[in-house]
N, C-alpha and C. Protein backbone atom coordinates (compact mmCIF):
# COMPACT_ATOMS: atom_id res chain seq x y z
N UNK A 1 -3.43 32.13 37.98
CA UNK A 1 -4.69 31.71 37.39
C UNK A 1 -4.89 30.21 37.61
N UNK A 2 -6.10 30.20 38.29
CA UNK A 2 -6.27 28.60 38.45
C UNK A 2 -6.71 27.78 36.91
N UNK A 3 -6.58 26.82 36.58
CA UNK A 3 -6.63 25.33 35.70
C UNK A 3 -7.45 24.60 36.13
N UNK A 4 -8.31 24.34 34.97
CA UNK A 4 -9.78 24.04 35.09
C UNK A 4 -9.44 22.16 34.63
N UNK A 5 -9.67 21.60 35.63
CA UNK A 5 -9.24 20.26 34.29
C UNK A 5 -10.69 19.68 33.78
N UNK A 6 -10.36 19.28 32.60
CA UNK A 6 -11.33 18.78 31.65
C UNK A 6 -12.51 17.98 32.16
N UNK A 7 -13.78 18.21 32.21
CA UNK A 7 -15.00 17.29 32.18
C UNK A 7 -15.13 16.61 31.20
N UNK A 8 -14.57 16.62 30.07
CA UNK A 8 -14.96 15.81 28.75
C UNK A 8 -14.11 15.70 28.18
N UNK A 9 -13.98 14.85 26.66
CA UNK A 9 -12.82 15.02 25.96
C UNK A 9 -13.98 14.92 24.35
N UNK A 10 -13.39 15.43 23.68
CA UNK A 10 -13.50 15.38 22.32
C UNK A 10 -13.28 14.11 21.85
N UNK A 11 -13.48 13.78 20.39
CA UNK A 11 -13.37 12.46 20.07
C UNK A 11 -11.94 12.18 19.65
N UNK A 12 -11.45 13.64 18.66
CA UNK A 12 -9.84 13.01 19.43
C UNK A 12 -8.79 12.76 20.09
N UNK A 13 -9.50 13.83 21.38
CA UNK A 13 -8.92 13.53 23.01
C UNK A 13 -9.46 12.00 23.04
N UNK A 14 -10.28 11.73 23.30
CA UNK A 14 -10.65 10.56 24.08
C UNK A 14 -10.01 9.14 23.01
N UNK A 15 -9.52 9.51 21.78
CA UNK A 15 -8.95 8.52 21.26
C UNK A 15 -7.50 8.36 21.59
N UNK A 16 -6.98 9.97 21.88
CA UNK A 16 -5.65 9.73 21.95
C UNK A 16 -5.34 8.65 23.62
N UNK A 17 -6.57 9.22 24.33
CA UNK A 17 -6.39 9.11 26.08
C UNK A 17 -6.29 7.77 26.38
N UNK A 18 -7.40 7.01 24.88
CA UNK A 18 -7.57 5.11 24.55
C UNK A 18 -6.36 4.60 24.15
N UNK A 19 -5.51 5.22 23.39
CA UNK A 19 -4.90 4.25 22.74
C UNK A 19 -5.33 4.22 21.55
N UNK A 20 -6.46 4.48 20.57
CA UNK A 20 -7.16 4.13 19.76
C UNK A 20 -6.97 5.01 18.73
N UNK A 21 -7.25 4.25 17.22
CA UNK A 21 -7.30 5.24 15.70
C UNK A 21 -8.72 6.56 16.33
N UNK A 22 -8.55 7.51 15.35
CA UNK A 22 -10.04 8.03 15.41
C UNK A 22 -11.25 6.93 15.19
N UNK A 23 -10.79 6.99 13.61
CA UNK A 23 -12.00 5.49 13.35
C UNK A 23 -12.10 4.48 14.67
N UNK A 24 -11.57 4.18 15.15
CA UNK A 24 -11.66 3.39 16.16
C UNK A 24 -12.75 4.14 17.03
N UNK A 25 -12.46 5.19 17.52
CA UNK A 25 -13.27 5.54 18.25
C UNK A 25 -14.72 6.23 18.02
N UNK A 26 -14.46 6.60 16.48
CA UNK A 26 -15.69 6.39 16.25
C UNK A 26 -16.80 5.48 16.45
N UNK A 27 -16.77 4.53 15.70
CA UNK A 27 -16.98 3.17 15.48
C UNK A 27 -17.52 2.91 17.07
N UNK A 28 -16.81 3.19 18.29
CA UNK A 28 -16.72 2.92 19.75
C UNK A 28 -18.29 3.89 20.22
N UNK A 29 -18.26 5.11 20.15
CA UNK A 29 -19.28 6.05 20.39
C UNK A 29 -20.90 5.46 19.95
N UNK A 30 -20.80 4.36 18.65
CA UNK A 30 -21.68 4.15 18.50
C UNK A 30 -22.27 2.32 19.12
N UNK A 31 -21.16 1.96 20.17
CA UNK A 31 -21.10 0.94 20.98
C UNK A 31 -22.80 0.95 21.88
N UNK A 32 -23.21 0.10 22.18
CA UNK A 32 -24.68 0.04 23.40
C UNK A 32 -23.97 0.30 24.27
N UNK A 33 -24.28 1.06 25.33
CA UNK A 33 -23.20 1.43 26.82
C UNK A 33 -22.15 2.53 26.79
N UNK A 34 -21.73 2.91 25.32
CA UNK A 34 -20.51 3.91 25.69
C UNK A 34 -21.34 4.97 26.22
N UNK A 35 -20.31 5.47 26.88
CA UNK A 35 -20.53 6.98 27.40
C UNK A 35 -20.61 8.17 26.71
N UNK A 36 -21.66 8.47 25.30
CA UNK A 36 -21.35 9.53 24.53
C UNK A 36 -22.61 10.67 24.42
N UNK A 37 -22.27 11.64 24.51
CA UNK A 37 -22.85 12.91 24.59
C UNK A 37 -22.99 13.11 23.05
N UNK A 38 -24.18 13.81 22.60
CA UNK A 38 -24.40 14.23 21.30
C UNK A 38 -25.00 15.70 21.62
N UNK A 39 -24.02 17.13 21.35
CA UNK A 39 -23.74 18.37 21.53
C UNK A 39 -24.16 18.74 20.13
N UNK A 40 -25.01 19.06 19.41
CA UNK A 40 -25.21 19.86 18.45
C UNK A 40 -24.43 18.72 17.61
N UNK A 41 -23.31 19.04 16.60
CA UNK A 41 -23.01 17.95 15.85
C UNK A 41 -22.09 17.47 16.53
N UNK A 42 -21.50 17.76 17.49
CA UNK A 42 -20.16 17.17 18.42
C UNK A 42 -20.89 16.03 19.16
N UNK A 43 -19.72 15.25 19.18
CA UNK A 43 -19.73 14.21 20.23
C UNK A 43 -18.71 14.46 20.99
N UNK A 44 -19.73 14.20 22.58
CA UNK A 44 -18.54 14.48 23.94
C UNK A 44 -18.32 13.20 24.57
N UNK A 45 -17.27 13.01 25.66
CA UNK A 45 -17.32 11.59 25.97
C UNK A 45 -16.78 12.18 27.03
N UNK A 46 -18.13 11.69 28.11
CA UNK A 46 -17.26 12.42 29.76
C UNK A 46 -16.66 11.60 30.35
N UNK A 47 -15.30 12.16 30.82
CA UNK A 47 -14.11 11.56 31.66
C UNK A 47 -14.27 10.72 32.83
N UNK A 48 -15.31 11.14 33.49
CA UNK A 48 -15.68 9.80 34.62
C UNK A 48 -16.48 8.89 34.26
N UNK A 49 -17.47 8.72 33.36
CA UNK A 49 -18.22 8.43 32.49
C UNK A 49 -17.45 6.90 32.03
N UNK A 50 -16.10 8.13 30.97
CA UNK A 50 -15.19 6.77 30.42
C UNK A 50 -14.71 5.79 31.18
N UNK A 51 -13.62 6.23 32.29
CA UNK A 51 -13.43 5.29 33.64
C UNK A 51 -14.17 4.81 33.88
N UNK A 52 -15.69 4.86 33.79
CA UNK A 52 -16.23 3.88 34.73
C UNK A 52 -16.73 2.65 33.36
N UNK A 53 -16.77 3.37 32.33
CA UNK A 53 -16.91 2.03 31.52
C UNK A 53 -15.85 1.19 31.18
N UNK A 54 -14.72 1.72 30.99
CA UNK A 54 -13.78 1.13 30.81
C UNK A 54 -13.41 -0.27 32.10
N UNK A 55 -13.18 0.77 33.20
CA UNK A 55 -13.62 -0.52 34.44
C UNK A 55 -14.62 -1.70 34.20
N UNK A 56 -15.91 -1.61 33.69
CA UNK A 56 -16.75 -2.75 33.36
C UNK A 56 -15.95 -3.25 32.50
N UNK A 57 -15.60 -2.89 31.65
CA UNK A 57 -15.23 -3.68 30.00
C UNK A 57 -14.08 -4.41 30.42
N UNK A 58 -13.06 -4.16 31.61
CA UNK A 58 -12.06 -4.88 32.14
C UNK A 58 -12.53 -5.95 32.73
N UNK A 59 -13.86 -5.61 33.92
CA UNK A 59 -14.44 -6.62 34.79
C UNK A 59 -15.18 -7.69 33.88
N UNK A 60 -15.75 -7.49 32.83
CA UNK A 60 -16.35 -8.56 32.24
C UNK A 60 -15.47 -9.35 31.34
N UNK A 61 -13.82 -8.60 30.53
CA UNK A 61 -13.78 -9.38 30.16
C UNK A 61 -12.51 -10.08 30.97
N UNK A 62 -12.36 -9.82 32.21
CA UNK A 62 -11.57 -11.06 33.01
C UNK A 62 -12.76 -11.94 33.45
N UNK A 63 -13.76 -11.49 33.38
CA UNK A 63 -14.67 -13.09 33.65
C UNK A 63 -14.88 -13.83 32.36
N UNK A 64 -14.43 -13.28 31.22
CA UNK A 64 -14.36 -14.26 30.18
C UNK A 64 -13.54 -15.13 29.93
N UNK A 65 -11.74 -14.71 30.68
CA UNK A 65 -10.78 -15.34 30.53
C UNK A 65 -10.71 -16.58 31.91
């Protein structure tokens, strides 16, 4: 049987995948720019989506340092 890998993660997939509390990632979903899906009462947060913000949030803040 083939294995489907994930398009999305849940909020506490995508906290565990951060590093981050839940609250944390709550708090994050309601960021300007995150990548979040609003599913009926779920929030989704798609996996290429995240990578690619996460990449900005690296690129801007080495131009801060």
């Amino acid at each position: 049987m083939n294995e489907v890998s994930p398009l999305a993660y849940n909020l506490s997939e995508a906290a565990e995948a951060l590093h981050v509390s839940r609250p944390t990632m709550s708090n994050l979903i309601h960021t300007e720019g995150f990548p979040v899906i609003k599913v009926g009462s779920r929030y989704i947060i798609p996996i290429d989506a995240l990578r690619e913000w996460l990449s900005k949030q690296a690129a801007s803040e080495s131009r801060l340092n």
